[in-house]
Structure formats: structure tokens, C-alpha cells
Protein backbone atom coordinates (compact mmCIF):
# COMPACT_ATOMS: atom_id res chain seq x y z
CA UNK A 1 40.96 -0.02 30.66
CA UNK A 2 37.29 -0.61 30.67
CA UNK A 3 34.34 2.17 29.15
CA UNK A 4 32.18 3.32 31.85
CA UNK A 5 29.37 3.12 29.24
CA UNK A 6 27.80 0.72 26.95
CA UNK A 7 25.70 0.67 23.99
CA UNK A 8 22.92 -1.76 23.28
CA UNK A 9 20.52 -2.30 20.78
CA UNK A 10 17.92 -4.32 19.03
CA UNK A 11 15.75 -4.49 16.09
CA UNK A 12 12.92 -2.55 17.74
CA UNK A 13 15.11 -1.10 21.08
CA UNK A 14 18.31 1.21 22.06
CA UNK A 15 19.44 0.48 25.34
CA UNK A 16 22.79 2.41 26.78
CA UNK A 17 24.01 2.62 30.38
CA UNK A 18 26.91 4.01 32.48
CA UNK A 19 27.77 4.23 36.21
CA UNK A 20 25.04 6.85 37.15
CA UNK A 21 21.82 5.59 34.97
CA UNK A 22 20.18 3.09 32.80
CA UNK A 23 17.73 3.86 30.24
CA UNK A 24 16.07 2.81 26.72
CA UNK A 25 13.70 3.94 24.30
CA UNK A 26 11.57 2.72 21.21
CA UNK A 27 11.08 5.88 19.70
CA UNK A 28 12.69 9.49 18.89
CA UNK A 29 14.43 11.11 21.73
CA UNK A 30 15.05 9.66 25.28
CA UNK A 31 12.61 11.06 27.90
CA UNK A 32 15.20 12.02 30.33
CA UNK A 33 18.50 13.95 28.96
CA UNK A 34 21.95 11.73 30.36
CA UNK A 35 23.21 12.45 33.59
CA UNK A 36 26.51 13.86 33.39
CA UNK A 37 29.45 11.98 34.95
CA UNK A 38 33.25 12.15 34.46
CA UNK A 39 35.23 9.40 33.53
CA UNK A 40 38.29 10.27 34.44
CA UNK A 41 40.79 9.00 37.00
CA UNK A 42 42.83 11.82 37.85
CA UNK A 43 45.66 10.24 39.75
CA UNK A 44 49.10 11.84 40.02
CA UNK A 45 52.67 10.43 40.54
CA UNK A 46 55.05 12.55 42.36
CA UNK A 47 58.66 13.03 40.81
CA UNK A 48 60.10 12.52 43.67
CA UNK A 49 59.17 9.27 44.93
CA UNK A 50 57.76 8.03 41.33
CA UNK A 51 58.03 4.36 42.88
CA UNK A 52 55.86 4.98 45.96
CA UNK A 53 53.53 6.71 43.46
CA UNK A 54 53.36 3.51 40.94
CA UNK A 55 52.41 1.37 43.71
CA UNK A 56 49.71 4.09 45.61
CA UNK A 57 48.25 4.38 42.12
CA UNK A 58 48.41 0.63 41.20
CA UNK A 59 46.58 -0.38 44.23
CA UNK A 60 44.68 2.29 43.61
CA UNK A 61 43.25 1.26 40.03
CA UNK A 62 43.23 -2.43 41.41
CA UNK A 63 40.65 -1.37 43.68
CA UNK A 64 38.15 0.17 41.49
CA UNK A 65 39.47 -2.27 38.61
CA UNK A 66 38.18 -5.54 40.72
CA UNK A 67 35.11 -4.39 41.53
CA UNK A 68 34.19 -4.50 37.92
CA UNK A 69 32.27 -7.82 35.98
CA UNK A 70 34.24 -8.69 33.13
CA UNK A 71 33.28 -11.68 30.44
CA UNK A 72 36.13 -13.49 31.09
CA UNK A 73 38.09 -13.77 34.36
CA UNK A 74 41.48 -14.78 32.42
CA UNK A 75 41.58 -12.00 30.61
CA UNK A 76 42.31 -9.45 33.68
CA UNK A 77 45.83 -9.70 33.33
CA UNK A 78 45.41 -8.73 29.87
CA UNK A 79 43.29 -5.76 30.35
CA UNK A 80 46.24 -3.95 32.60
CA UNK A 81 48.45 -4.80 30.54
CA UNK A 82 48.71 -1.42 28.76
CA UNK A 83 48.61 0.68 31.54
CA UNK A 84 51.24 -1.57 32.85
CA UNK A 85 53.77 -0.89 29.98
CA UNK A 86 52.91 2.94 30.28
CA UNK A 87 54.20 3.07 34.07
CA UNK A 88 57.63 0.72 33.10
CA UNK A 89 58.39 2.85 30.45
CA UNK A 90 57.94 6.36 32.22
CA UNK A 91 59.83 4.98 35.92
CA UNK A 92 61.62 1.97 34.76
CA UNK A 93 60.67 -0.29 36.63
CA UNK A 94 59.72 -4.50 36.16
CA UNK A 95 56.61 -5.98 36.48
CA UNK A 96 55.42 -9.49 36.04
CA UNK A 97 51.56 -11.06 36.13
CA UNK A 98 50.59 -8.69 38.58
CA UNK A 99 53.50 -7.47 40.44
CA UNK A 100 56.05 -4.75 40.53
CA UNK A 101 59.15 -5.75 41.49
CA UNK A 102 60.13 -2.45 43.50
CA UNK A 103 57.14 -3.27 45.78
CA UNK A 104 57.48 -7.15 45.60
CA UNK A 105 55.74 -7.41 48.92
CA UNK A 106 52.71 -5.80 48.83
CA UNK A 107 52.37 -7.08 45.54
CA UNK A 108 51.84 -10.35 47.19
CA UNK A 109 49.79 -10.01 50.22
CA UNK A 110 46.94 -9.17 48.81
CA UNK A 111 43.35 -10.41 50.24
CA UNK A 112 40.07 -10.86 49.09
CA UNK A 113 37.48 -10.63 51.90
CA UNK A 114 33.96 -10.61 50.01
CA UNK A 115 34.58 -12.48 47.31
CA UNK A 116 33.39 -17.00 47.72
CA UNK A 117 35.39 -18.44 45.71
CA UNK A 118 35.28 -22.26 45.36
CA UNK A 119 38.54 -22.57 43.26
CA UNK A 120 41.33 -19.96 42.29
CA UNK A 121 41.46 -19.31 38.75
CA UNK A 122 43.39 -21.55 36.66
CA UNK A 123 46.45 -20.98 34.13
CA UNK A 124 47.00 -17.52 36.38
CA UNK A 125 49.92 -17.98 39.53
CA UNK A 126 48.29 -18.57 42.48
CA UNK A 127 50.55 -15.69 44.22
CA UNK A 128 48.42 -13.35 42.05
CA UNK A 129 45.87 -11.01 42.45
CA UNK A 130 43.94 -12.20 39.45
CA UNK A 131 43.84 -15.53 40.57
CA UNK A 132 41.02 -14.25 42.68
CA UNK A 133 40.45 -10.68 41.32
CA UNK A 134 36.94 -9.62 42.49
CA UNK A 135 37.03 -7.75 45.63
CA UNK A 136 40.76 -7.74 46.08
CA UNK A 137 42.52 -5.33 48.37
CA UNK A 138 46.20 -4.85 49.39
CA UNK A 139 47.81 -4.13 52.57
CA UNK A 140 50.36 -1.73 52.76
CA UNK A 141 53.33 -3.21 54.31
CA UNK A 142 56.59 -1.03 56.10
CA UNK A 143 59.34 -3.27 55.64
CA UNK A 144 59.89 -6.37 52.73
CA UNK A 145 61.57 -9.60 54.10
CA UNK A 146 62.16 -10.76 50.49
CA UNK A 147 65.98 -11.28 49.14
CA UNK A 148 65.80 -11.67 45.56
CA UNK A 149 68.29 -11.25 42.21
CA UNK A 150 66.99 -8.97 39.85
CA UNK A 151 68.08 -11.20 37.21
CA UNK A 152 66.36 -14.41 38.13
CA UNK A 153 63.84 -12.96 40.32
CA UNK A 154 60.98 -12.84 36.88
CA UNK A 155 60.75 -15.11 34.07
CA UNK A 156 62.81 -13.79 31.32
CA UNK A 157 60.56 -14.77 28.95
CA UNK A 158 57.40 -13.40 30.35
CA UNK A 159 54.51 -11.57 29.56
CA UNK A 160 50.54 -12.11 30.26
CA UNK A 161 49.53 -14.71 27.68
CA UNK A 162 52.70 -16.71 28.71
CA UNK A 163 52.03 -18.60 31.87
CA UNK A 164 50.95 -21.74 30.08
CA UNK A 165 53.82 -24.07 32.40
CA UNK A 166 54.86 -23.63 36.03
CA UNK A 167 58.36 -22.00 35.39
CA UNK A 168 56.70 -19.26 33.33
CA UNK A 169 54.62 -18.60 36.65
CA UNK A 170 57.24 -18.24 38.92
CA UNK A 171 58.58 -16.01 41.08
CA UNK A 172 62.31 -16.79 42.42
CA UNK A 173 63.17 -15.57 45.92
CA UNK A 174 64.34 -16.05 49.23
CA UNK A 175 62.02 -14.81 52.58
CA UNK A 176 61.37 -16.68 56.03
CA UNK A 177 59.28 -20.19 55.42
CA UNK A 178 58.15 -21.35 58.85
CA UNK A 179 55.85 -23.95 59.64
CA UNK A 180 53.87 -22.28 62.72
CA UNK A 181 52.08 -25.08 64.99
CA UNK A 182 48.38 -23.98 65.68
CA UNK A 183 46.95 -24.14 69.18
CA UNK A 184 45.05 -27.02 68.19
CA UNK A 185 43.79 -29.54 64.92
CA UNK A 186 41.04 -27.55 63.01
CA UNK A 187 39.07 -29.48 60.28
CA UNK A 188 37.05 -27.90 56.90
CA UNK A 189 34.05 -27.55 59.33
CA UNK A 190 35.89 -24.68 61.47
CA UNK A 191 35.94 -22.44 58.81
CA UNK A 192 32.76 -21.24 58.78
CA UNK A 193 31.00 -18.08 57.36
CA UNK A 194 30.89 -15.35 59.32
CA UNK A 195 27.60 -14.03 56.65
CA UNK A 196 26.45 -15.60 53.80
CA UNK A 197 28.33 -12.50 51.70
CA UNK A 198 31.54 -13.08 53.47
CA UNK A 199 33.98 -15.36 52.67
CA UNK A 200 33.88 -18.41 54.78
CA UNK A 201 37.43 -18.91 55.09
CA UNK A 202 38.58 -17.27 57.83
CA UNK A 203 39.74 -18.28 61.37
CA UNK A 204 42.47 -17.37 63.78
CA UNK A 205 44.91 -19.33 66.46
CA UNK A 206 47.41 -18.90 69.03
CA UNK A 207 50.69 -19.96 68.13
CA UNK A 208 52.96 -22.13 68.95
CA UNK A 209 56.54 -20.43 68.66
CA UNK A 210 58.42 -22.12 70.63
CA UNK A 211 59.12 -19.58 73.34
CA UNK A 212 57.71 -17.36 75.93
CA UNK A 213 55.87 -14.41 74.82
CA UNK A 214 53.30 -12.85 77.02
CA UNK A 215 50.52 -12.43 75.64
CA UNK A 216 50.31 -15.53 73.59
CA UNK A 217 50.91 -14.44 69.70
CA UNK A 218 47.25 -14.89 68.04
CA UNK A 219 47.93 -15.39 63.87
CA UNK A 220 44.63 -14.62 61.73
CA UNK A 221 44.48 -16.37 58.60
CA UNK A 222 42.47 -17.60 55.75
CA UNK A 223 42.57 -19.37 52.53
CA UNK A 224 42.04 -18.53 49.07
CA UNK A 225 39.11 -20.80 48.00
CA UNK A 226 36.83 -23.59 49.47
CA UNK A 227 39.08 -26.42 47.45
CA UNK A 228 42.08 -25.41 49.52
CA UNK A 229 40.95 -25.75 52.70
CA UNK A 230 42.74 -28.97 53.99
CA UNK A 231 40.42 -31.93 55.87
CA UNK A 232 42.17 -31.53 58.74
CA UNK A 233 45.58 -29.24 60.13
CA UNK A 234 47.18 -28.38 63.33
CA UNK A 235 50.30 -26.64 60.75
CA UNK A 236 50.31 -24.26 58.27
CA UNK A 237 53.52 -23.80 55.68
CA UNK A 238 53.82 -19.54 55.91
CA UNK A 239 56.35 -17.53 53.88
CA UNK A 240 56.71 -14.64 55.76
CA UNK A 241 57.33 -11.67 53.36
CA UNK A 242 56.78 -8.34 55.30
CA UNK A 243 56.49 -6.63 58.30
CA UNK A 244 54.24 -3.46 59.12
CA UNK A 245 55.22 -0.89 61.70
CA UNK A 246 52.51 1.50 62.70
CA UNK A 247 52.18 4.57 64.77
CA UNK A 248 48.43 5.56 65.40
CA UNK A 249 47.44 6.17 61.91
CA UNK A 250 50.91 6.34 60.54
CA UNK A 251 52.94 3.30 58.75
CA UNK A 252 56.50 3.75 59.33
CA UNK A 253 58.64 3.47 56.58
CA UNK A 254 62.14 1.98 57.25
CA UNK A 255 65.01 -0.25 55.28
CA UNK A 256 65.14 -2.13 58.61
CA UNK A 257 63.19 -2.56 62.07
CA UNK A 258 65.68 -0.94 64.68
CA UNK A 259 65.73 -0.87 67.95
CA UNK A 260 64.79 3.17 68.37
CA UNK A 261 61.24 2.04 66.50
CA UNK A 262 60.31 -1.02 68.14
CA UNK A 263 61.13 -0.09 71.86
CA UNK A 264 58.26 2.35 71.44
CA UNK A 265 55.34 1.09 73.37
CA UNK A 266 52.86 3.34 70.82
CA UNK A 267 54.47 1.30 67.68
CA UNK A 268 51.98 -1.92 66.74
CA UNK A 269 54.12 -4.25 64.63
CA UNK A 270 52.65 -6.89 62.49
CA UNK A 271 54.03 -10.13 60.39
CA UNK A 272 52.36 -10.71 56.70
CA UNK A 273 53.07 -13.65 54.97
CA UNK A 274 51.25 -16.17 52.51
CA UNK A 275 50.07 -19.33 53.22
CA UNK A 276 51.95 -22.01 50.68
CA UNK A 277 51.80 -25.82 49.68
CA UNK A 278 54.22 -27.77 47.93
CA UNK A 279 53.73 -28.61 44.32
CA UNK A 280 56.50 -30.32 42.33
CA UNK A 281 59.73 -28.57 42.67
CA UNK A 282 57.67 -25.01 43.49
CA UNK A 283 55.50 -23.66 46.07
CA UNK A 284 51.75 -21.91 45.61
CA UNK A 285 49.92 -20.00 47.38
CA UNK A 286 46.99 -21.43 49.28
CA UNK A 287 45.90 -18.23 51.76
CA UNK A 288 47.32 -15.51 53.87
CA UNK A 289 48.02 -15.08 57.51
CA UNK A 290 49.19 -12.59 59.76
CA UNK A 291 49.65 -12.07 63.52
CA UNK A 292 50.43 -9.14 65.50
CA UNK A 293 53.89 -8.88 68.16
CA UNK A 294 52.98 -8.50 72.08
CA UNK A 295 54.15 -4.59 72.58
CA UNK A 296 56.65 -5.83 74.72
CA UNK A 297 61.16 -5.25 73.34
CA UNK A 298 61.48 -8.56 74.34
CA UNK A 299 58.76 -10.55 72.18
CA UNK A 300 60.38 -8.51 69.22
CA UNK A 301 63.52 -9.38 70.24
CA UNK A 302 62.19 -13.24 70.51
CA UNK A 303 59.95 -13.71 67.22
CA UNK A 304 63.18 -12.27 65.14
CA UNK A 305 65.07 -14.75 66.48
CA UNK A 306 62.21 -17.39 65.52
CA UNK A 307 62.01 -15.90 62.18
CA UNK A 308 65.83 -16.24 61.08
């Protein structure tokens, strides 16, 4: 997508650089010869589960993609945009402004934990990763809550330079929108920095769910840039759109949560969701939350309940 090296030069200086050196000279030969470096991704995708592949491999190239300084923010969605058309063509699947539609979810809770930002980009969804691109990382969810059409769920006339109005930015699905009571009112001045290099937009509660689950439920969550951090809240409007189900270091992945998986005492189970506002007829995304269930049958049993 990007060269790992670049060529500059002068009237009276040649200047190149890559990932493992930087150097220049006036005249004749360089005093040091190049260090050698490869600059290839080698990154396979099994034929048999080509769809878990795309998305290990996008997330993947996301990674090392957002660490990188590019002139002009906007034009991220651009830059993938061939590598994009490769993977639809080979495994057939959709994608749209960031987001394949086989792996909806993860697509969309995405974080950004280094990276200050004091507004999102603009004229790219906020549901996006390259709304706030540098530093971005994805979680790795077990189960999707989303419902969607494959017809309807995209734009149908969409593609990356075509996001100028709010219906060419949406998404169209159906997933559990709660609004979870905090434990108490926080204000802008709660959400402080944990380190200057850290976002500052982080905080967590206990939850009020409306029933009886020992221990309380704590929900961590944070928002996407300083200018979206409301005044004051004791709410927050979450779309709940996955669930992860983990064994020690293993993520189980099932079509749906049963009973066999979550009566285990050694299973953690976790809600993601996103963090949304009203605007006009749509919703955007403002931040991301997520909370952990007591390892207790029952308090499963209980927040499903809440959730549908």
C-alpha cells in the first residue's frame, strides 16, 4: 500500500530512508552500504476457512497499516482500497468503508488506545476505523449480535470517495440498543488521562441493570475524541453488537452461546458494543464500552434477558 522507502533530494543533497536507517550524502558513494531489510508481508489465507483468514489478515495489515504517518488522513480509505478489491474478488465477499460484511462485528468494535484525538475525522462514518486510524486495534469477538439483510445492509451505491451525505455512510442493521444507567453522574472532568500519551478518555462504572447480579456488572468505556465527551451523563446509548467467550487463552467460536459453554465456571464472557448518539434519522458512533458477566449461570441467564 505504502513503500517502506523514500527518496529525497536537493540541489546540493540525496537523502533516502527506510524502516531500518536514514542516511545522505553530498558526494560520490554513501559511507555506509544499505542495510538490508525485506519488505514483504508474507501472510497466508487458508482454503478452508478463507473468511476467518480475510479478517486475521485484515486486522492484521490494519495494525501495521495505522501505525504509519500519511499526508492526508482522508485518504486511508483510499489507500486499502486495492487490496480490498483483491480479497472480494478471490473469496467473494462485501466490504464497505472499512468493513467486511462476513465479520460485521469486529469490524466495528474497534479501539484506539494511544491515539488523542480532539475530533474524529470528518466526511469518514464515525463507525469506522479511519475515522480515528492511528493506533487502532480490533478485538476479536466469538459471537455477532447483529441481524442484518444482505441487500440493504451496505449502500448500493458505495465505494470510498462516496460518503459525501449520511445515507452513503450508513450501515443498516438490527442489534440490542440499551440505554445502561451508570452508578452515578460523571462530568468532562472525570475523564482524565491516565499519561500524557494515553488517551484521556477512559473511565469505567457499575451498572445499573435492573436486577440482581452478584458481583455488581462493572462496564469500561471510552469515547472517541475530546469533542464527544458530553458535559455531564449518568446514561450512555450502547448498541450491543457482540459477545466474546473465552477459555484461558482460547476464544470460543460458536453460532450461539448455549448452555453447555456458559455453565462452565473457567469460561469469561464479555459484552462489546459501541457507544451511539442520535443524529437526524441515524445513529453515530461516539465511543465503545464493554463489561464483563459475573461467572455465575444465573447472571448469564439474567443479562440475556436484559439484553432482548
Amino acid at each position: 500500500m505504502l513503500s517502506l522507502r523514500a527518496i529525497h533530494w536537493s540541489r546540493h543533497t540525496f537523502t533516502w530512508h527506510c524502516h531500518s536507517s536514514m542516511t545522505n550524502f553530498t558526494h560520490g558513494r554513501p559511507s555506509e552500504e544499505p542495510k538490508e531489510i525485506d519488505p514483504v508481508y508474507r501472510l497466508g489465507l487458508t482454503v478452508a476457512h478463507p473468511k476467518l483468514s480475510i479478517n486475521n489478515l485484515w486486522t492484521y495489515v490494519l495494525g501495521s497499516y495505522a501505525k504509519m504517518v500519511v499526508t492526508y488522513e482522508a485518504d486511508r480509505l483510499v489507500a486499502v482500497q486495492g487490496l480490498v478489491d483483491r480479497l472480494v474478488g478471490l473469496y467473494g465477499d462485501e466490504y464497505f468503508a472499512g468493513v467486511f460484511r462476513s465479520h460485521l462485528a469486529s469490524g466495528l468494535v474497534w479501539d484506539n488506545s494511544y491515539y488523542n484525538a480532539e475530533k474524529a475525522l470528518d466526511g469518514v462514518p464515525t463507525w469506522s476505523w479511519a475515522s480515528n486510524c492511528p493506533g487502532v486495534w480490533f478485538q476479536n469477538p466469538s459471537h455477532s449480535l447483529i441481524n442484518y439483510d444482505e441487500e440493504t445492509v451496505f449502500p448500493k451505491d458505495r465505494g470510498p470517495l462516496n460518503l459525501d451525505t449520511p445515507e452513503k455512510r450508513a450501515l443498516r442493521f438490527e442489534a440490542p440498543l440499551i440505554n445502561v444507567q451508570l452508578e452515578k453522574t460523571f462530568t468532562s472532568e472525570d475523564i482524565v488521562p491516565y499519561c500524557p500519551d494515553w488517551r484521556p478518555l477512559k473511565s469505567d462504572s457499575f451498572l445499573d441493570l435492573g436486577i440482581k447480579t452478584e458481583p455488581r456488572v462493572l462496564m469500561h468505556f471510552s469515547y472517541d475524541a475530546a469533542n464527544l465527551v458530553p458535559d455531564s451523563f449518568s446514561e450512555v446509548t450502547v448498541l450491543f453488537v457482540a459477545i466474546n467467550m473465552q477459555d484461558g487463552n482460547d476464544i470460543h467460536k460458536v453460532e450461539e452461546p448455549n448452555e453447555s459453554i456458559v455453565v462452565d465456571q473457567r469460561t469469561f464472557i464479555s459484552y462489546h458494543g459501541i457507544i451511539v448518539q442520535p443524529m437526524g434519522q441515524f445513529y453515530e458512533r461516539v465511543g465503545l464500552v464493554d463489561f464483563d458477566v459475573p461467572r455465575d449461570y444465573q447472571s448469564w441467564l439474567e443479562i440475556k434477558q436484559w439484553m432482548e
